[in-house]
Protein backbone atom coordinates (compact mmCIF):
# COMPACT_ATOMS: atom_id res chain seq x y z
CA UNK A 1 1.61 -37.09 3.39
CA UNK A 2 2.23 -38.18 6.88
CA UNK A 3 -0.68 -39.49 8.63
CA UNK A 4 -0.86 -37.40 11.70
CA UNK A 5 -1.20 -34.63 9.84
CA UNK A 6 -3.23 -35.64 6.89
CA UNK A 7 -6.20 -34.79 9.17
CA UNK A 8 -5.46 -30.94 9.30
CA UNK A 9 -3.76 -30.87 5.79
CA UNK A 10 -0.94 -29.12 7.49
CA UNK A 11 1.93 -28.42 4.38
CA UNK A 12 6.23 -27.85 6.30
CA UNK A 13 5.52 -23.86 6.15
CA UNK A 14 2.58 -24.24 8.48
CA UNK A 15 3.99 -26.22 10.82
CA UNK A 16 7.22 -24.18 11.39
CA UNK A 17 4.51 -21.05 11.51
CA UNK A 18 3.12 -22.97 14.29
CA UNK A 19 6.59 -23.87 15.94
CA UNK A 20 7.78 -20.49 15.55
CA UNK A 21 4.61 -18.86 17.81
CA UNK A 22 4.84 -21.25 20.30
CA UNK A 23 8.30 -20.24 20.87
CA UNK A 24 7.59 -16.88 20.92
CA UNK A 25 5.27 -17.45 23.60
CA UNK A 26 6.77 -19.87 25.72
CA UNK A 27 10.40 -18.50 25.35
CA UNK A 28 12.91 -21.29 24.79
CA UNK A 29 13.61 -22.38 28.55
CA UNK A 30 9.55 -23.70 28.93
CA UNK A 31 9.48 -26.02 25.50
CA UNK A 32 11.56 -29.08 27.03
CA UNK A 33 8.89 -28.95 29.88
CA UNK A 34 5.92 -28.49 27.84
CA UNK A 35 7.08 -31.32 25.39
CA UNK A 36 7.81 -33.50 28.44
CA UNK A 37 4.32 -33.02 29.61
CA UNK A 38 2.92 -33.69 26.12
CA UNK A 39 4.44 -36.71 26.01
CA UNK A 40 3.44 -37.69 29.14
CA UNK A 41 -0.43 -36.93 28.70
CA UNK A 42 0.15 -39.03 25.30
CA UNK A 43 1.56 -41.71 27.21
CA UNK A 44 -1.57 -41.52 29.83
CA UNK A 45 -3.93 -41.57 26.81
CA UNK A 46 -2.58 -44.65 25.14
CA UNK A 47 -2.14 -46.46 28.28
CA UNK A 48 -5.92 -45.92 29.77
CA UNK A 49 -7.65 -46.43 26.02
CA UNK A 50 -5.61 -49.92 26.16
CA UNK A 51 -6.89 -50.21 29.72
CA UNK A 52 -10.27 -50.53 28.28
């Protein structure tokens, strides 16, 4: 069980359920630029809970 997802329980079906509607509602040209921006709120997160 992989840790990030041990919190949710979340089994492979569910998460490809989950991939599947978000690309049915963002269409396939908006995922690189929402998964750029998650990364980059990660990134913002980490850095300003090291910060203090």
């Amino acid at each position: 069980m992989n840790v990030p997802f041990a919190v949710w329980d979340l089994g492979m079906g569910q998460i490809i359920l989950i991939l599947l509607v978000v690309l049915l509602l963002f269409g396939a040209k908006k995922l690189p630029e929402l998964a750029k921006g998650l990364g980059q709120g990660i990134k913002e997160f980490k850095k300003s809970s090291r910060d203090m």
